[in-house]
Protein backbone atom coordinates (compact mmCIF):
# COMPACT_ATOMS: atom_id res chain seq x y z
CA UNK A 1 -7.52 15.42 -8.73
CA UNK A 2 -7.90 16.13 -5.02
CA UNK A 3 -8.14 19.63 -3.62
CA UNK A 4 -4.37 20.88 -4.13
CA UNK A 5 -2.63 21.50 -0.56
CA UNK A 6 0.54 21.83 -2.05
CA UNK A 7 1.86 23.71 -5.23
CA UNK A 8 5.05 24.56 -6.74
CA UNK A 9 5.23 27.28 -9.68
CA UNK A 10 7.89 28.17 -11.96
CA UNK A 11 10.28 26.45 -9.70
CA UNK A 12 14.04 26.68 -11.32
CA UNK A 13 17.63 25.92 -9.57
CA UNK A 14 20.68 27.19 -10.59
CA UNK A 15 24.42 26.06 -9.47
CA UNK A 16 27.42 27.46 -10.97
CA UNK A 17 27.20 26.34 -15.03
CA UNK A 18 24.88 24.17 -14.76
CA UNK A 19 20.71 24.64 -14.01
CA UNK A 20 19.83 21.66 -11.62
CA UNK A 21 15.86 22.49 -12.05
CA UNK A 22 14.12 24.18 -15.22
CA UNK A 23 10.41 26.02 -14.78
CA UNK A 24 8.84 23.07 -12.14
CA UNK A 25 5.50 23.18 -11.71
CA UNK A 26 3.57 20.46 -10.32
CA UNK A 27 0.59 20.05 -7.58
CA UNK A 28 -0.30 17.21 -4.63
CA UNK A 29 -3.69 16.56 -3.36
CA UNK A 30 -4.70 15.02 -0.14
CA UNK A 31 -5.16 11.62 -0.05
CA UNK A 32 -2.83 11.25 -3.75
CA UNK A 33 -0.21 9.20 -4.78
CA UNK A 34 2.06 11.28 -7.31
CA UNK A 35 4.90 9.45 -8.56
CA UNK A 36 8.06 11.16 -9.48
CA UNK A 37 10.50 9.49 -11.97
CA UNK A 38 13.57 10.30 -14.34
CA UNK A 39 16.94 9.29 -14.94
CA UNK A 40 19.43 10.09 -12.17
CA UNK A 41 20.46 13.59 -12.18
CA UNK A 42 17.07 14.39 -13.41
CA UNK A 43 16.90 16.61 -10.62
CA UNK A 44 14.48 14.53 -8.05
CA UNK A 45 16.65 14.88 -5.25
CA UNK A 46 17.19 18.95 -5.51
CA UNK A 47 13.29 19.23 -6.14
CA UNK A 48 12.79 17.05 -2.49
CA UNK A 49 15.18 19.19 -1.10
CA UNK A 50 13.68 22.58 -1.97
CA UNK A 51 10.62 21.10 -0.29
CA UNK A 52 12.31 20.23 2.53
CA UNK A 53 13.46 23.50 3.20
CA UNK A 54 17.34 22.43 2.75
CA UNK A 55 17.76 24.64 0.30
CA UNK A 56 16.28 27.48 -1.47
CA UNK A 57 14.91 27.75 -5.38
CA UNK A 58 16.79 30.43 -7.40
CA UNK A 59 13.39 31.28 -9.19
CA UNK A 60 9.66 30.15 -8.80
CA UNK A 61 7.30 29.78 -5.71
CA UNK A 62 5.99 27.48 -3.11
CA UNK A 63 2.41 27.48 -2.09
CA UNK A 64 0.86 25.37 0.83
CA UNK A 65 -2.74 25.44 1.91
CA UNK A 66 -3.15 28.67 -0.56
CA UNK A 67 -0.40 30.35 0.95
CA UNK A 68 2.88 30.89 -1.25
CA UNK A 69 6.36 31.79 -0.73
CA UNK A 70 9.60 31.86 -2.11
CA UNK A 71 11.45 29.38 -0.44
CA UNK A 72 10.52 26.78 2.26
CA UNK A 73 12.84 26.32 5.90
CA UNK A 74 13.24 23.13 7.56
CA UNK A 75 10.92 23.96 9.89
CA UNK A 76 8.32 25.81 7.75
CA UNK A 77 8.47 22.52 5.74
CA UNK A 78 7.64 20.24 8.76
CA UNK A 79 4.93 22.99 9.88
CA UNK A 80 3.30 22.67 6.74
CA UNK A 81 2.80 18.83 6.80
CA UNK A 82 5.70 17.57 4.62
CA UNK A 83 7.70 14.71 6.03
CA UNK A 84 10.45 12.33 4.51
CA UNK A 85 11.07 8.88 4.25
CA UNK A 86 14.46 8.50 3.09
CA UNK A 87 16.31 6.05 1.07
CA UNK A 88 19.16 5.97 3.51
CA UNK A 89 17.29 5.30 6.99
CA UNK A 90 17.31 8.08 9.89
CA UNK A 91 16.98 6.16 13.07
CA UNK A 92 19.06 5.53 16.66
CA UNK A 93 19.39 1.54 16.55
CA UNK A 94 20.25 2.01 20.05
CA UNK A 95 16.57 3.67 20.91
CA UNK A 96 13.62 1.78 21.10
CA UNK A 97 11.25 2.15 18.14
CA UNK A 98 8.89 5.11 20.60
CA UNK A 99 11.66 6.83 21.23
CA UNK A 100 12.47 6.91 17.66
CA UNK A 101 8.75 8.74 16.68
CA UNK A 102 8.92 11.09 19.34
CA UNK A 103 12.95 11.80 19.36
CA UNK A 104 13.08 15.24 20.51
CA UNK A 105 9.61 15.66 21.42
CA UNK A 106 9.28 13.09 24.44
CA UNK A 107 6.90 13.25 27.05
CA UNK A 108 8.61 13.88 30.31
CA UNK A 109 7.93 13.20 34.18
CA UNK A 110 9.08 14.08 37.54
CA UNK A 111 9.64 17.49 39.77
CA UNK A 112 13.82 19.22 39.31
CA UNK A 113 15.21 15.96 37.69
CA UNK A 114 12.60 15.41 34.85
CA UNK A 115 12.67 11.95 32.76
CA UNK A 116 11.43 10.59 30.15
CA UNK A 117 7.99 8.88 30.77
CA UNK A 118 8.71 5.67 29.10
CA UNK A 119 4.73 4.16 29.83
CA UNK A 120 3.44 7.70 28.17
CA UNK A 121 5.93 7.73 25.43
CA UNK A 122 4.80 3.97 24.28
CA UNK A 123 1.18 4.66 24.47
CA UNK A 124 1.58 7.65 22.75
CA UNK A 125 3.49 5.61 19.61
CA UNK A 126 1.21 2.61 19.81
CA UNK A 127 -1.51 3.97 17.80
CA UNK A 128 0.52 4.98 14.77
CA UNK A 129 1.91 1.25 14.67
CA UNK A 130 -1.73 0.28 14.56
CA UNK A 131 -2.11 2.32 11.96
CA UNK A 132 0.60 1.04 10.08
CA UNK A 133 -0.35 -2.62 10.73
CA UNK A 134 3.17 -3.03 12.92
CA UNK A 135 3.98 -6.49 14.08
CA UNK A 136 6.14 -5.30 16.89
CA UNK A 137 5.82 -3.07 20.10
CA UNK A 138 6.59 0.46 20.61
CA UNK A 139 9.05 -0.91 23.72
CA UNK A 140 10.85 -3.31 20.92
CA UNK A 141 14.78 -1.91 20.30
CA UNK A 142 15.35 -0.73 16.93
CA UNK A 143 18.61 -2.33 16.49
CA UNK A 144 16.48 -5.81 16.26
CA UNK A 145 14.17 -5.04 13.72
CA UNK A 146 14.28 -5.38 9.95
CA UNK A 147 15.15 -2.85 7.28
CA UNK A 148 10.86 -2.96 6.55
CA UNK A 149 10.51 -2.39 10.20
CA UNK A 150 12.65 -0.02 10.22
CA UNK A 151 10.66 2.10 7.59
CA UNK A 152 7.63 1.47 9.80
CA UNK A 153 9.24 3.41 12.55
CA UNK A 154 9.89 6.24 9.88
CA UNK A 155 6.51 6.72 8.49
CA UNK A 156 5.29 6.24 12.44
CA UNK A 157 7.77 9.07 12.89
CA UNK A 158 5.85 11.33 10.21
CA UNK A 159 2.36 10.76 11.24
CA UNK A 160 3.22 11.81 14.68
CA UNK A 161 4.40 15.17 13.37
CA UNK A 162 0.71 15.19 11.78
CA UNK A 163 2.38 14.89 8.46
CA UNK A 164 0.07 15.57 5.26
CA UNK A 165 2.25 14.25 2.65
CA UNK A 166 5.12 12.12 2.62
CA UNK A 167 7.81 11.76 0.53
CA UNK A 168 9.48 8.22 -0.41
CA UNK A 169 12.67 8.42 -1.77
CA UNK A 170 13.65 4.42 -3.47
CA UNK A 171 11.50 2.81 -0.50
CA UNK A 172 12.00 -0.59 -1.94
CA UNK A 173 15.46 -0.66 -3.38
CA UNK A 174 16.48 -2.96 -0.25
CA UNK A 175 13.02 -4.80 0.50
CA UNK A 176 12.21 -8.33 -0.85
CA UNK A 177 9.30 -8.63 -2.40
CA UNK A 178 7.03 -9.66 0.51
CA UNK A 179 8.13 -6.87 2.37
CA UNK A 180 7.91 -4.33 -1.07
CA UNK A 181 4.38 -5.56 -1.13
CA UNK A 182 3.34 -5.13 2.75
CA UNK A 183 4.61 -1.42 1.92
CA UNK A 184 2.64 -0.52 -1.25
CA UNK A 185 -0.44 -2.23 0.79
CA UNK A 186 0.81 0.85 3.71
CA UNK A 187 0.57 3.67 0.78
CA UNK A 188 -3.00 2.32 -0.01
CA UNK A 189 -3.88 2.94 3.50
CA UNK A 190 -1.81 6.24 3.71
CA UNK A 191 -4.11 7.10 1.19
CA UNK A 192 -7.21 6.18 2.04
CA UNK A 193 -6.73 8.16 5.62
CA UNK A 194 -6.26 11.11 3.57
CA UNK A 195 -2.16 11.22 3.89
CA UNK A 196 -0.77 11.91 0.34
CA UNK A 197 2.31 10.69 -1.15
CA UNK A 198 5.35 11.51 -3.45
CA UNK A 199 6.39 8.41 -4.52
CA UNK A 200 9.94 8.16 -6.04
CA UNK A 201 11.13 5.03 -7.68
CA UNK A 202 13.24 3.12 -10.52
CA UNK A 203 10.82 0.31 -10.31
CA UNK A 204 8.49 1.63 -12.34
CA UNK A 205 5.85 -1.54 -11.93
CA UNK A 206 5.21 -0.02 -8.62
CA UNK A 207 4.72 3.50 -9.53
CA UNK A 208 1.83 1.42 -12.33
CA UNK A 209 0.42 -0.15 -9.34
CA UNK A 210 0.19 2.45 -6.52
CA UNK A 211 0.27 6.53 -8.64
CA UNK A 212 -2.65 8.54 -9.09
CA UNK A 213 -0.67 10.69 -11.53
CA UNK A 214 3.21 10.62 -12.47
CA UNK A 215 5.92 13.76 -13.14
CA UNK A 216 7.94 12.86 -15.28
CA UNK A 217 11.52 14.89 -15.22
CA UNK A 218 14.68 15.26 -17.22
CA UNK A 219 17.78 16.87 -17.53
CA UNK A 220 16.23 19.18 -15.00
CA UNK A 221 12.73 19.71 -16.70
CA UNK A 222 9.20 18.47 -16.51
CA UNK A 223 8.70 16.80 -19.70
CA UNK A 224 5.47 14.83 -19.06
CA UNK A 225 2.46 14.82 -16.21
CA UNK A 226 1.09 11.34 -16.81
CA UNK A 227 -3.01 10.68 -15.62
CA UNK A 228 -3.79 7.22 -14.10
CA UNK A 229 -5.01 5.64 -17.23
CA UNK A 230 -1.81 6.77 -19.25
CA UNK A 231 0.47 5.13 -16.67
CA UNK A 232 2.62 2.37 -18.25
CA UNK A 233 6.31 1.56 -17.70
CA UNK A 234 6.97 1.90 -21.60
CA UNK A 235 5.35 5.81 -21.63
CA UNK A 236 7.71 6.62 -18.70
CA UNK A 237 10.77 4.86 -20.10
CA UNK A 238 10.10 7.08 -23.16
CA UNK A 239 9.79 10.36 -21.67
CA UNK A 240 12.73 9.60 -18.85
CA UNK A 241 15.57 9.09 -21.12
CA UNK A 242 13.74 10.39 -24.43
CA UNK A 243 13.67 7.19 -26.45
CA UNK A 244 12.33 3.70 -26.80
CA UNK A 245 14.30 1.22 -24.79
CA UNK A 246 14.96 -1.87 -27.06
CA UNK A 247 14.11 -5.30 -25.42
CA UNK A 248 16.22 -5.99 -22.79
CA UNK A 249 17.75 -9.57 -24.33
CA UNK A 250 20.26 -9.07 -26.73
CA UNK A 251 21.43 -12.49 -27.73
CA UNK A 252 25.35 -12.86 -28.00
CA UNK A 253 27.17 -12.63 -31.11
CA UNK A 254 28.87 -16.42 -30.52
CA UNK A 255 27.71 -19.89 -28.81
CA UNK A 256 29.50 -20.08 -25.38
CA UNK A 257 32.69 -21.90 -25.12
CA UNK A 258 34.21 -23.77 -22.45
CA UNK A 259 33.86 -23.53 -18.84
CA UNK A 260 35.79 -21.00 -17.48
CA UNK A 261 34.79 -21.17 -13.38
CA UNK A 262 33.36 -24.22 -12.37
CA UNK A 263 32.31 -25.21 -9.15
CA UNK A 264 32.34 -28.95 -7.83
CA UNK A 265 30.65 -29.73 -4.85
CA UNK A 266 31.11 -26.43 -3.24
CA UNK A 267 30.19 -25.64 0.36
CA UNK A 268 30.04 -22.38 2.29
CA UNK A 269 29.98 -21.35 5.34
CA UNK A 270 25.88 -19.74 5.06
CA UNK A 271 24.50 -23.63 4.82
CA UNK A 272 27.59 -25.70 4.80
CA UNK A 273 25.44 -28.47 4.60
CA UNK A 274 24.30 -28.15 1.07
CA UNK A 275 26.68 -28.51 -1.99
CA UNK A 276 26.70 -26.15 -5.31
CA UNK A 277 27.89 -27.65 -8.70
CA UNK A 278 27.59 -24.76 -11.52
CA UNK A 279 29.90 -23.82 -14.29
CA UNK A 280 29.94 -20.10 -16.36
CA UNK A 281 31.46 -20.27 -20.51
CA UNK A 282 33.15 -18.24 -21.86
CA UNK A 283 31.33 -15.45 -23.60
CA UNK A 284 27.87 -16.64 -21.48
CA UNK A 285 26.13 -14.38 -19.02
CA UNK A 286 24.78 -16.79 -16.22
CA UNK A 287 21.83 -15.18 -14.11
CA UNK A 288 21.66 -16.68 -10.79
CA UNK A 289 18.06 -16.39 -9.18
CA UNK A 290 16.65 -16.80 -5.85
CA UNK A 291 14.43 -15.48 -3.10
CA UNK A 292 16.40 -13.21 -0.47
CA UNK A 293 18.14 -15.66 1.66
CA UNK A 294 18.82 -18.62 -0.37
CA UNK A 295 22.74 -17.71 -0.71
CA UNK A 296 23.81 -15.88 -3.60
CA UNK A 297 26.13 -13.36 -2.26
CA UNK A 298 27.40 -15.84 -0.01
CA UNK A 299 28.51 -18.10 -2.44
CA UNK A 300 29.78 -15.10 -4.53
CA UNK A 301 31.89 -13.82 -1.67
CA UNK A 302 33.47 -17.27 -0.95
CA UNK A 303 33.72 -17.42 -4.94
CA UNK A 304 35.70 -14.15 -4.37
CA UNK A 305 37.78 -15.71 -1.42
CA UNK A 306 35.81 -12.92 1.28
CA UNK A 307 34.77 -15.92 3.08
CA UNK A 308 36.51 -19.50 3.26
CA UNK A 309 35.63 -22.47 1.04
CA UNK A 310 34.27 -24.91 3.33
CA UNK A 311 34.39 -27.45 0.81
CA UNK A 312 34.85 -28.71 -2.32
CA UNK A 313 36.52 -27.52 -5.30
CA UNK A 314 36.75 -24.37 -7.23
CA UNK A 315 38.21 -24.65 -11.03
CA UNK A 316 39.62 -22.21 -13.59
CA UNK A 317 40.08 -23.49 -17.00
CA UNK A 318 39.51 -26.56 -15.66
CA UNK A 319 42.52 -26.46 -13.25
CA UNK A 320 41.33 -26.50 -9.24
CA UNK A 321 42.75 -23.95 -7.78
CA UNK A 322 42.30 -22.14 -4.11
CA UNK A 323 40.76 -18.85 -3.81
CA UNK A 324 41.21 -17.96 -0.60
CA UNK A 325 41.90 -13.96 -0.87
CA UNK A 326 40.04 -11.53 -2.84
CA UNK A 327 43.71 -10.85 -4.07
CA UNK A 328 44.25 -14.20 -5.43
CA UNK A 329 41.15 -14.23 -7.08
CA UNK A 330 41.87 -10.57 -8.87
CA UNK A 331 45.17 -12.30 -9.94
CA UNK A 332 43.27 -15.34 -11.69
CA UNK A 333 41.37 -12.37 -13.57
CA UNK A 334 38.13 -13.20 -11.03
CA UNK A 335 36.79 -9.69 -9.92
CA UNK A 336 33.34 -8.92 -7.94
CA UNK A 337 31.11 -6.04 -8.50
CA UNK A 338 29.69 -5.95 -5.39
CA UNK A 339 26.09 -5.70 -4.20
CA UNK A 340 26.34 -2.36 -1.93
CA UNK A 341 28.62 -0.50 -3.84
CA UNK A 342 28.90 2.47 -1.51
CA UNK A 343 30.65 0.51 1.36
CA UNK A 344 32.39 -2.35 -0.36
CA UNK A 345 33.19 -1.17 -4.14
CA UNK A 346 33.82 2.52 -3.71
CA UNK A 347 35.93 4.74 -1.60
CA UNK A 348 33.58 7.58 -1.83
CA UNK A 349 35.52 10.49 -1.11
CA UNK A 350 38.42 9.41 -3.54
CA UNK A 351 38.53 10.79 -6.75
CA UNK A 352 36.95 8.78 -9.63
CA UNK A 353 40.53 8.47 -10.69
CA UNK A 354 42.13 7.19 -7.59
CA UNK A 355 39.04 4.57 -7.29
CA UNK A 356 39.53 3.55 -11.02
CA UNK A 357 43.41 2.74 -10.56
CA UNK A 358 43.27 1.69 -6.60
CA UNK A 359 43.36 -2.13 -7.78
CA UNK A 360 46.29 -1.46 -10.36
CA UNK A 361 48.59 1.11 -8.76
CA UNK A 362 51.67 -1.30 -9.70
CA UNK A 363 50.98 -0.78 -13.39
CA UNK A 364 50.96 2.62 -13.10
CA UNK A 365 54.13 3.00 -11.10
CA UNK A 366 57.73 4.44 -11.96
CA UNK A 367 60.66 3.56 -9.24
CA UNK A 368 57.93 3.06 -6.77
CA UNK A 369 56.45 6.61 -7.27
CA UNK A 370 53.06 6.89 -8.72
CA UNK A 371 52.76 7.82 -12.45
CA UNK A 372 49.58 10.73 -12.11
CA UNK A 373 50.08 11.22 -15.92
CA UNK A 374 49.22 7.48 -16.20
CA UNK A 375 46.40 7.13 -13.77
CA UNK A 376 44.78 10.00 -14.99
CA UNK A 377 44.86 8.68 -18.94
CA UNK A 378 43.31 5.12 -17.25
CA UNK A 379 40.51 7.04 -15.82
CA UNK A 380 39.85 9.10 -19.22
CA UNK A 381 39.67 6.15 -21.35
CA UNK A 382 37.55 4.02 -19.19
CA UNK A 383 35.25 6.99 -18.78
CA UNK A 384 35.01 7.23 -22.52
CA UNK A 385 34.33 3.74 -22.83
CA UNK A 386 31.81 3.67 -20.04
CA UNK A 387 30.08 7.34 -20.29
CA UNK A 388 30.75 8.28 -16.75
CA UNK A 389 28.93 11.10 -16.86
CA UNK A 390 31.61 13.82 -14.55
CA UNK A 391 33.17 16.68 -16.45
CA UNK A 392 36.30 15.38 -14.62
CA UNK A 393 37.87 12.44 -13.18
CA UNK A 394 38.97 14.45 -10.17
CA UNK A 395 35.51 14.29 -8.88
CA UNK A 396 34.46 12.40 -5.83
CA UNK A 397 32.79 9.59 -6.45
CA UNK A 398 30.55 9.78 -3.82
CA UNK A 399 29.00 12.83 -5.49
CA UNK A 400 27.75 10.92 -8.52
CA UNK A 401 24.60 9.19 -9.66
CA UNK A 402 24.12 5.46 -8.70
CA UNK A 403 24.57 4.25 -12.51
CA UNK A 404 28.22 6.54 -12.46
CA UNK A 405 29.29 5.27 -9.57
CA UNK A 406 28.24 1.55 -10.83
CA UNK A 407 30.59 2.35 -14.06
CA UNK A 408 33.18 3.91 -11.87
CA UNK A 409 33.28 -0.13 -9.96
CA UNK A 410 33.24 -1.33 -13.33
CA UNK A 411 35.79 0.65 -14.49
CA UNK A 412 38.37 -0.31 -12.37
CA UNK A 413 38.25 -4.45 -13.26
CA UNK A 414 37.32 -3.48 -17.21
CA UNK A 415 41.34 -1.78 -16.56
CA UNK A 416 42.71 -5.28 -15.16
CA UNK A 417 41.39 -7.18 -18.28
CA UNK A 418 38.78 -9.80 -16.58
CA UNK A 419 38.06 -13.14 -17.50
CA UNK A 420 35.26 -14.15 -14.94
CA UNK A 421 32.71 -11.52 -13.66
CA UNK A 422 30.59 -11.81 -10.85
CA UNK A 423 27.55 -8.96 -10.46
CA UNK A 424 25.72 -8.96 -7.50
CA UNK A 425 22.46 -7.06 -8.12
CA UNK A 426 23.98 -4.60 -10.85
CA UNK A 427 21.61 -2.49 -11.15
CA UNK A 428 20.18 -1.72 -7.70
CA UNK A 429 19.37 1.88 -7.38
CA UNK A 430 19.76 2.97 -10.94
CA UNK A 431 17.38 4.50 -13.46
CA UNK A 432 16.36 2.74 -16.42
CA UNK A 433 18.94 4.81 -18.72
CA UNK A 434 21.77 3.59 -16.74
CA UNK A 435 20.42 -0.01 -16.88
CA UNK A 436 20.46 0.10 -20.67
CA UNK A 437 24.20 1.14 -20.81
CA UNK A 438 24.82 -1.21 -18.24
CA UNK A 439 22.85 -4.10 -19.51
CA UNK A 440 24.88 -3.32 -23.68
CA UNK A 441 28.60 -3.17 -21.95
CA UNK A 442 27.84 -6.81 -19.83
CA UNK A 443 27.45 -8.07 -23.41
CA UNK A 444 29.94 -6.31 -24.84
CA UNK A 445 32.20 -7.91 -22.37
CA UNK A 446 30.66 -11.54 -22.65
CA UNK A 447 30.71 -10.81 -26.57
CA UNK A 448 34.40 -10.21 -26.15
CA UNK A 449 34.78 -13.64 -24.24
CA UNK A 450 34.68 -12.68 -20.75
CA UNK A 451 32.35 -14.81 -18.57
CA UNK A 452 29.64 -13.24 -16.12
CA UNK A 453 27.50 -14.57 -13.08
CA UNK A 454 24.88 -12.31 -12.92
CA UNK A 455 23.44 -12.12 -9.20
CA UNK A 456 19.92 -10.18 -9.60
CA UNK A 457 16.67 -9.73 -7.63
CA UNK A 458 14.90 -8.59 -10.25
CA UNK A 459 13.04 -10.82 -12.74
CA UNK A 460 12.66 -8.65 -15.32
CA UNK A 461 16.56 -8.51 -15.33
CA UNK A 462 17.11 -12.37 -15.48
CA UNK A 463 14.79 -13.11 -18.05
CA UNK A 464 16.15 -10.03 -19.74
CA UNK A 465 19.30 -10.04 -19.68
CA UNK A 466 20.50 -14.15 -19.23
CA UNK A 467 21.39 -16.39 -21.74
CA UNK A 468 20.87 -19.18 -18.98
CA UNK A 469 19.70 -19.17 -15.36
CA UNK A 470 20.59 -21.12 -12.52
CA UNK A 471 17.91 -21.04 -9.46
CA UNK A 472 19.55 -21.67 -5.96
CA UNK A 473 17.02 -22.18 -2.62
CA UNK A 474 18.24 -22.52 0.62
CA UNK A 475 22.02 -22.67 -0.08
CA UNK A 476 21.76 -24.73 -3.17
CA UNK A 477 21.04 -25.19 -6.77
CA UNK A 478 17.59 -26.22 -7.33
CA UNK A 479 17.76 -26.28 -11.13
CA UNK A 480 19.11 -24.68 -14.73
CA UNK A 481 17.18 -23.07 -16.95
CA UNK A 482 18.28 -22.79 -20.55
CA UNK A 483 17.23 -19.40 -22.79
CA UNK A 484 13.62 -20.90 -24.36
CA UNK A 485 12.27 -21.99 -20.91
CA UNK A 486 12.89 -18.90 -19.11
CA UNK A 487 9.42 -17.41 -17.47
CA UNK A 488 8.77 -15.71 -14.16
CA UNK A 489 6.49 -18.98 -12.92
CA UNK A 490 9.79 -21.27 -14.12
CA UNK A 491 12.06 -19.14 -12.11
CA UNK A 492 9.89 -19.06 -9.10
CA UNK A 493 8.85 -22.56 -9.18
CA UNK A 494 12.76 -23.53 -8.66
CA UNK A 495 13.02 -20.44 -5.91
CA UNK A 496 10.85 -21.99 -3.75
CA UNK A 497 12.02 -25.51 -3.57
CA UNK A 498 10.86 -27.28 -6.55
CA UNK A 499 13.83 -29.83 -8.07
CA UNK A 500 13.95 -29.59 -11.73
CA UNK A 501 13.30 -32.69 -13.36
C-alpha cells in the first residue's frame, strides 16, 4: 500500500438508540483506489460525512498527512485535500461548465466595478478538462451537457481545489455503459497522477475492476479489508449481508398461463414509426432488454397511459381496451414501479404510511373521513410482508435506504391486489441484500399469478432473474429470447440491431 495520507482510528457514531458507526479504522494512500461497500444503512454515507467535516465522530480520530484530530470541518476537510463527487450532482445548469470549477473562487477584472474575467476563468479550467479527456469547452453551458459530462465538471471542480482524494458516491448508477466505462478509464488516470480514490458502489464488477483494496462494512462495523487479489463479487456479497447469496434465477413454481397484457402493433410517441407486438402470462416475469435509448420506459409509460397510444392496440385478458390515464390503468389492476422513484413513485416527506395508502384512500374511508386506524394496519402488514426496515410507519420516506423506499413503492400496488406489473430498473441504487428480497417477492408475486415486465439495465439481472426476455432497439422489438438461450452475447446481439431469426 501507498504511503498513508489519510487515516481514521477507532472511529464510532452514535445517534439516539442506535450506533450509526462501530470502531472504524481504515487508511488511503496516494495514488489508491479503496472501494467501500455494504448494504444500505451500513453506515457509508455517515463515514463520508465525518470526512467531510458535516458532522463530527462521537469517538475515534482523524489523521491527515500525520496530523490527527478529533473531528474534521468543512473547510479543514477541503484544506486537507478531500473532495466529493456526489451521487446527486452539485452544479448551476445555468453556469457555464468554468464557472462551475471555480464557483466562488473566480478570477476577477476591472478598477471599482470588478467582473468576472471570463477569458482567465476558461483558461484557467481548460487544463483540468484536458486532464479529464473532456470533449467539450470550458465556455460550453452546463445545462447542455450530459449526466457523464456533468460528472466531468465535478471531478474538474475537485482538482482545481488541488484535491488529493476523491470520494465517489454511486458514480454510475445513472451512466450507460459507454459512459460507466469512459469513467472507470478517468479513475485509472486519477490514479496514475497520484489522485486517490474512495470508490463507493453496488456494482460490485466495478469495484473488481478498478480497487486496490476494499472495506467492507455492516450494520455499522468493518467486517472485512479485502487485498487486490482477494477481490471478487462473491467474497463481498458474503461479508456485506453475512451470507451466501443463492443464484439469482429461481424458476417459478407453475408454467405460465395465458396472456394477460398484450400489445398489437403498438406505437408511441418516442419512434412512432416503429410498431411493438409483445405479450406477458400470467405467473411469467418478462425482462425487457435494451441499450439506453431504444424505448423501454417509453413504451412502459404509454403502457401506463403517462403518454398517449399513438397506435395500435393494447389488450387485457384478451379484451382491447384504452389506457389512456395512469388511473384507468390502476383500475384494470396495471400499476408501474417507476424508474426514479424519488420524483415519480414517492412523496418523500410523507410518512411511509400516507405513501403506502395514497393510491387507496377510498378503501380506507368512513363517511368521507379517513380511517387512520385502517391506514396505519395497511402500512404494518405490508411492512411485515416486505421487511421495510423503519421502526415505524410514521417515518418519512425520504429518510430511508433505496431498497426501503423501493418496498415502500411496492407496497402501495401489493395493497391494490395487481394483476400486471411493470418494473422499470428495480433495483437501481440498491445493495445486493435488498436485491435478494426484491428479486424472492417479484416471484412470489408471479408465483401467485401476477404478471411482470421487468425493465432492467443490468444483465446480470435479466439473465438472472427472467424466465423470458424480449430485446427492443430503436423503438422496437428486435427479438424473444426463451429461458435456455439466454447469454449476455444473445442479449446484446438483439440490442444492437440484429433480427432474430
Amino acid at each position: 500500500m501507498a504511503d498513508a495520507f489519510l487515516k481514521v482510528t477507532g472511529i464510532s457514531k452514535d445517534y439516539p438508540g442506535i450506533r450509526a458507526l462501530d470502531d472504524i479504522s481504515f487508511s488511503v494512500g496516494a495514488g489508491e483506489v479503496v472501494g467501500l461497500v455494504g448494504e444500505n444503512g451500513a453506515g457509508k454515507s455517515t463515514l463520508m460525512k465525518i470526512l467531510g467535516g458535516v458532522i463530527a465522530p462521537s469517538a475515534g480520530s482523524i489523521e491527515l498527512d500525520g496530523i490527527a484530530t478529533d473531528r474534521l470541518t468543512v473547510g479543514g476537510s477541503m484544506r486537507g485535500g478531500i473532495a466529493f463527487v456526489h451521487q446527486e450532482l452539485n452544479l448551476f445548469e445555468n453556469l457555464t461548465v468554468a464557472a462551475n470549477i471555480f464557483i466562488g473562487r473566480e478570477p476577477l477584472k476591472g478598477g471599482l466595478l470588478r467582473l468576472i474575467d471570463e477569458p482567465e476563468l476558461n483558461r484557467r479550467a481548460a487544463p483540468y478538462l484536458k486532464q479529464l479527456g473532456a470533449d467539450f469547452e470550458p465556455g460550453t453551458p452546463v445545462s447542455t451537457l450530459s449526466l457523464a459530462q456533468m460528472q466531468l465538471v465535478e471531478i474538474a471542480k475537485a482538482l482545481s481545489l488541488k484535491a488529493r482524494l476523491v470520494i465517489m458516491d454511486e458514480p454510475t448508477s445513472s451512466l450507460t455503459a459507454s459512459e460507466t466505462e469512459r469513467l472507470l478509464i478517468i479513475i485509472e488516470r486519477l490514479k496514475t497522477d497520484g489522485v486517490a480514490v474512495i470508490l463507493i458502489s453496488h456494482r460490485l464488477a466495478e469495484i473488481e475492476r478498478s480497487a486496490d483494496r476494499v472495506v467492507v462494512l455492516r450494520d455499522g462495523k468493518r467486517v472485512a479489508e479485502l487485498a487486490r487479489q482477494d477481490i471478487h463479487a462473491e467474497t463481498m456479497i458474503r461479508h456485506m449481508i453475512g451470507r451466501d447469496l443463492k443464484t439469482l434465477y429461481r424458476p417459478p413454481k407453475n408454467p405460465p398461463g395465458k396472456p394477460v397484457l398484450e400489445l398489437i402493433d403498438v406505437k408511441t410517441g418516442y419512434r412512432p414509426e416503429q410498431t411493438v407486438n409483445l405479450a406477458v402470462r400470467q405467473g411469467e416475469i418478462l425482462g425487457l432488454a435494451g441499450l439506453v435509448g431504444s424505448g423501454r420506459t417509453e413504451l412502459a409509460r404509454t403502457i401506463f397511459g403517462l403518454d398517449r397510444l399513438r397506435g395500435g392496440e393494447i389488450r387485457m385478458d384478451g379484451a382491447a381496451t384504452i389506457l389512456s390515464a395512469p388511473g384507468i390503468a390502476i383500475s384494470q389492476g396495471l400499476f408501474l414501479v417507476p424508474e426514479d422513484r424519488k420524483r415519480s413513485g414517492l412523496i418523500l416527506d410523507f410518512p411511509i404510511r400516507d405513501n403506502i395508502t395514497l393510491p387507496s384512500l377510498d378503501t380506507h374511508a368512513r363517511r368521507g373521513l379517513i380511517d387512520v386506524g385502517s391506514e396505519e394496519a395497511e402500512a404494518l402488514r405490508q411492512r411485515e410482508r416486505l421487511d421495510i426496515r423503519a421502526k415505524r410507519t410514521t417515518t418519512a420516506a425520504g429518510a430511508l435506504s433505496g431498497g426501503n423506499q423501493q418496498k415502500v413503492v411496492l407496497a402501495k400496488w401489493l395493497s391494490m391486489a395487481p394483476r400486471v406489473l411493470i418494473f422499470d430498473e428495480p433495483t437501481r441504487g440498491v445493495d445486493v441484500g435488498a436485491k435478494s428480497e426484491i428479486y424472492r417477492l417479484m416471484r412470489e408475486l408471479s408465483d401467485h399469478g401476477v404478471a411482470i415486465l421487468m425493465i432492467s439495465s443490468d444483465m446480470e439481472e435479466v439473465i438472472g432473474v427472467s424466465d423470458r426476455v424480449a430485446v427492443m432497439h430503436e423503438g422496437r422489438i428486435s427479438g424473444f429470447l426463451e429461458r435456455n438461450e439466454l447469454s449476455e452475447k444473445a442479449i446484446l446481439s438483439l440490442a444492437v440491431g440484429r433480427i432474430a431469426a
